[in-house]
Protein backbone atom coordinates (compact mmCIF):
# COMPACT_ATOMS: atom_id res chain seq x y z
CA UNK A 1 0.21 -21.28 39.37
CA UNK A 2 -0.99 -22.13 35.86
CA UNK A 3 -4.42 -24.48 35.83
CA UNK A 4 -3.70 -27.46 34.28
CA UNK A 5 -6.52 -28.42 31.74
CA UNK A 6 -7.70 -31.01 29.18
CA UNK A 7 -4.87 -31.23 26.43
CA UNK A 8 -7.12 -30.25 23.52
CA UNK A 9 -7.93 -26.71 24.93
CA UNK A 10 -5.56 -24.04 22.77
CA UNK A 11 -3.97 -20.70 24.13
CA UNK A 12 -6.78 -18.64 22.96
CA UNK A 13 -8.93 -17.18 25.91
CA UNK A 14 -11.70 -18.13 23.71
CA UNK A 15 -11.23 -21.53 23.85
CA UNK A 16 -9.88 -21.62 27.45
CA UNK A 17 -13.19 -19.49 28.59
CA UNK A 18 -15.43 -21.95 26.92
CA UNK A 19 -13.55 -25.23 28.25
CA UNK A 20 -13.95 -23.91 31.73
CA UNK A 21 -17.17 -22.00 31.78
CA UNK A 22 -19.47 -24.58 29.40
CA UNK A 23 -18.15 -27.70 27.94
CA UNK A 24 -19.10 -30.76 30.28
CA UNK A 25 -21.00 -28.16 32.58
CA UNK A 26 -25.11 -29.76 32.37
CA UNK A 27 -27.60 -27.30 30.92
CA UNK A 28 -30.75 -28.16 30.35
CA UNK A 29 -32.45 -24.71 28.78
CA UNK A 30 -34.07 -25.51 25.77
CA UNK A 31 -32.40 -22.38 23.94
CA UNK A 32 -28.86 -23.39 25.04
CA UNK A 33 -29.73 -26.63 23.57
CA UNK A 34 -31.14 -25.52 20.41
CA UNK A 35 -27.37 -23.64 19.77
CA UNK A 36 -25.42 -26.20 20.40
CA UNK A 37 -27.89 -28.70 18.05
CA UNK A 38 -27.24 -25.94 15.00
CA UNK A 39 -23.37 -25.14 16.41
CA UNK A 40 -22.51 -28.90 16.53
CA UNK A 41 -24.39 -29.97 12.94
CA UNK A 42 -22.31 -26.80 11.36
CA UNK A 43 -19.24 -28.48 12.73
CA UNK A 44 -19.27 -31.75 11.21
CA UNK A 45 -16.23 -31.60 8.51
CA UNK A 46 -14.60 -29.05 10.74
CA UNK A 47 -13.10 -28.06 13.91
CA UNK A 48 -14.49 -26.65 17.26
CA UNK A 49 -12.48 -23.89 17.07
CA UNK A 50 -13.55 -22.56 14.12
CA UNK A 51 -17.30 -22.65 14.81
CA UNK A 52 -16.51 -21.22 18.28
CA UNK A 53 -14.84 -18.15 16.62
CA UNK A 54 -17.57 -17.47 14.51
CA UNK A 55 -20.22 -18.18 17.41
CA UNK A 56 -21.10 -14.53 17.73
CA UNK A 57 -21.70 -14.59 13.90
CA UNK A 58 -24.15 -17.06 14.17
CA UNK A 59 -26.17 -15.83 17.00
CA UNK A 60 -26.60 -12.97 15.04
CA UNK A 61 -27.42 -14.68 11.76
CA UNK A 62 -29.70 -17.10 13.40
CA UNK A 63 -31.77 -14.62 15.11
CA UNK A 64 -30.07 -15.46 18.77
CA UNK A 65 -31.19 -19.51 18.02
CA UNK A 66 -34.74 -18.37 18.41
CA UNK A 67 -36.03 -22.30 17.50
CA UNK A 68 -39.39 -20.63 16.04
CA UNK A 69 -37.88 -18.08 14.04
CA UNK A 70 -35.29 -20.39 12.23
CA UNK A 71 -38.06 -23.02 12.08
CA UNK A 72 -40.19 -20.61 9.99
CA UNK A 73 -37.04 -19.20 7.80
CA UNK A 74 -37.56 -19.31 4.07
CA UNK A 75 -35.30 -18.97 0.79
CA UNK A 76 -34.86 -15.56 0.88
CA UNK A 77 -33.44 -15.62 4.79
CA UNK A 78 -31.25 -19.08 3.01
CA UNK A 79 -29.74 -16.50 0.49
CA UNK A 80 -28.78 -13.70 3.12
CA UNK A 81 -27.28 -16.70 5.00
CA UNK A 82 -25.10 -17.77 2.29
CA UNK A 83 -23.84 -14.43 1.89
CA UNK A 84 -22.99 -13.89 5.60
CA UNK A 85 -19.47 -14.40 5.45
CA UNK A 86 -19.41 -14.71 9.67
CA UNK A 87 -20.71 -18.17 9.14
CA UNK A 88 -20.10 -21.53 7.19
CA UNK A 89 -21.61 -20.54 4.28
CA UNK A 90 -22.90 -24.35 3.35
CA UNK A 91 -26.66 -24.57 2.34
CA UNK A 92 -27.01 -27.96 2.80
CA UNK A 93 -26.65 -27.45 6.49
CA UNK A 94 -28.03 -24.01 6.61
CA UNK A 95 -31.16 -25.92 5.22
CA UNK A 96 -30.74 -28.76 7.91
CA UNK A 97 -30.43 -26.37 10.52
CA UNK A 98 -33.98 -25.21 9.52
CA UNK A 99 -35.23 -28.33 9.32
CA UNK A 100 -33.80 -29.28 12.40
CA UNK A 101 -35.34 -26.51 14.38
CA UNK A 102 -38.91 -27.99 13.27
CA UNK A 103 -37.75 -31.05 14.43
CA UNK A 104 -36.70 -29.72 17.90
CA UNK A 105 -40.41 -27.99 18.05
CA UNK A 106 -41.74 -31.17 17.54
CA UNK A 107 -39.79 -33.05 19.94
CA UNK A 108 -40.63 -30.04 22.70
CA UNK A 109 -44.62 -30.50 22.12
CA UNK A 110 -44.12 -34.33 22.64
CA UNK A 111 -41.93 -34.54 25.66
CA UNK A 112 -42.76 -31.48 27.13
CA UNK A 113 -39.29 -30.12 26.22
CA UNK A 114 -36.11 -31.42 24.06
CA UNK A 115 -34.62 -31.41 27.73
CA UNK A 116 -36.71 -33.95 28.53
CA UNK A 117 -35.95 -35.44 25.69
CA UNK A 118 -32.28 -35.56 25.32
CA UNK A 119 -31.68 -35.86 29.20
CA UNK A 120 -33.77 -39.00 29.55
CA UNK A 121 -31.00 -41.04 27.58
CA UNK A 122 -28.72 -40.72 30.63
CA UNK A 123 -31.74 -40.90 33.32
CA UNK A 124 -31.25 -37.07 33.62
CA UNK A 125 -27.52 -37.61 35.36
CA UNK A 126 -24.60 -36.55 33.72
CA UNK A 127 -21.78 -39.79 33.16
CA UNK A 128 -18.82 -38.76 34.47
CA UNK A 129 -15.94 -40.53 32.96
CA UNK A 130 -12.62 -41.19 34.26
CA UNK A 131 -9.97 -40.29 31.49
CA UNK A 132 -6.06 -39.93 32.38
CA UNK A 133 -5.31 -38.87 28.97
CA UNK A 134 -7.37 -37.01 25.99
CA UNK A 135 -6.61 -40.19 23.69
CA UNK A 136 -8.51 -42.12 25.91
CA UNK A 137 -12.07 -39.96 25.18
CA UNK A 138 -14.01 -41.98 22.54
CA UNK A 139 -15.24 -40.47 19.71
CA UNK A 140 -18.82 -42.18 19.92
CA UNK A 141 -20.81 -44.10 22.79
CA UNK A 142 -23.64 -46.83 22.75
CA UNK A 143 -25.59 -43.39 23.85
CA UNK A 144 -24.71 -40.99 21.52
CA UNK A 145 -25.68 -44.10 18.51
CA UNK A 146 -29.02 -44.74 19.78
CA UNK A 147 -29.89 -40.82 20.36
CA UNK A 148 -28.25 -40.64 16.03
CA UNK A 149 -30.49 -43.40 15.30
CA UNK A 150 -33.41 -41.72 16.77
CA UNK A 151 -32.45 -38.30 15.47
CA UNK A 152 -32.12 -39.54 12.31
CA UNK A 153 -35.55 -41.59 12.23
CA UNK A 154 -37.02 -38.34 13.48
CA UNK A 155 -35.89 -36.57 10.23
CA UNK A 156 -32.77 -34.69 11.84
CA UNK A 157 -30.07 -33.60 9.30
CA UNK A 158 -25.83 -33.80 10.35
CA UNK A 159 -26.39 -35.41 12.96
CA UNK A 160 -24.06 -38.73 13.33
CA UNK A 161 -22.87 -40.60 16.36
CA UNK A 162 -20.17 -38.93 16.74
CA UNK A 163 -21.60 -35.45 16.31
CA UNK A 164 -23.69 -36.42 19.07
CA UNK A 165 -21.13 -37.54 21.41
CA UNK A 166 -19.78 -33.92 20.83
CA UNK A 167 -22.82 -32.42 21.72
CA UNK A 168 -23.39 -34.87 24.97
CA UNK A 169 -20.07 -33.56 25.72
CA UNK A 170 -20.91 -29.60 25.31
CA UNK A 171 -23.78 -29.61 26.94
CA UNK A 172 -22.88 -31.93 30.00
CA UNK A 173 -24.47 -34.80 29.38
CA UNK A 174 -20.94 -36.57 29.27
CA UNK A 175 -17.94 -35.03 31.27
CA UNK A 176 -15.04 -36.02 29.63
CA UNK A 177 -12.57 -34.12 31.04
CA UNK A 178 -8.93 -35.53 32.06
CA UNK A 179 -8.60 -36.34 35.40
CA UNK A 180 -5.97 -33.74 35.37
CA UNK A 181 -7.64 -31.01 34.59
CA UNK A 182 -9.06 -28.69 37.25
CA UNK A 183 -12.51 -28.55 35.66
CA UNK A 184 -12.50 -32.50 36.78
């Protein structure tokens, strides 16, 4: 019997593994979070899919998302970057994603972790939403603005509302799968 799952998922085990082995599923290690922060701010303008596919590329261009190592990148590790043709090749966000990892480093020595951090905007409890179809999932929360807000005071780069809300959602801060789908 075929497992019914949320309507956006694609025929590509790929896409099907990651639906049903990580998005909505709560993770709170700082390294997992660090990917998805550089994954999600290189998706903005583009589609999941097509940052997943290149996912391996990017672990290996971004030193496996050590957050110190990218933090301390310079122009010459910009330039091999931009010639990596296994990534998005777009130095504004190459450079954000830099920036952003000094961010994250700064955010860890305040609050102990960005774990702490992020987690704390939901009281450390995943919301579980109720959806019966994938038109009903919004596209931004009151959450995922006041987390861009704060991000964006903070100095973070490509990272709007709804970028967030995509990233509550990978990491498992939101579930917002259907209530059809098995994962529910």
């Amino acid at each position: 019997m075929m497992k019914t799952r949320c309507a956006w998922v694609n025929k590509d085990q790929l896409y099907i593994d990651y639906h049903d082995n990580e998005w909505g599923k709560p993770t709170k290690d700082d390294k997992t979070l660090f990917e998805f922060l550089v994954l999600e701010s290189f998706q903005a303008g583009l589609s999941w899919y097509t940052i997943l596919k290149k996912r391996e590329a990017f672990r290996e261009a971004f030193d496996n998302f050590d957050v110190k190592k990218v933090a301390d990148y310079n122009e010459d590790k910009i330039n091999k970057l931009l010639e990596n043709e296994g990534i998005i090749r777009h130095r504004g966000k190459i450079v954000a994603a830099i920036n952003n990892a000094k961010l994250f480093i700064a955010i860890q020595k305040e609050f102990g972790s960005f774990s702490n951090f992020i987690w704390n905007y939901v009281n450390n409890e995943p919301i579980e939403n109720n959806w019966d179809s994938i038109k009903d999932v919004p596209a931004t929360s009151i959450i995922s603005d006041q987390i861009a807000k704060d991000l964006k005071k903070r100095g973070f780069k490509f990272f709007g509302s709804t970028t967030i809300y995509a990233y509550m959602q990978a990491i498992g801060m939101v579930n917002d799968h259907t209530n059809d789908c098995f994962c529910k």
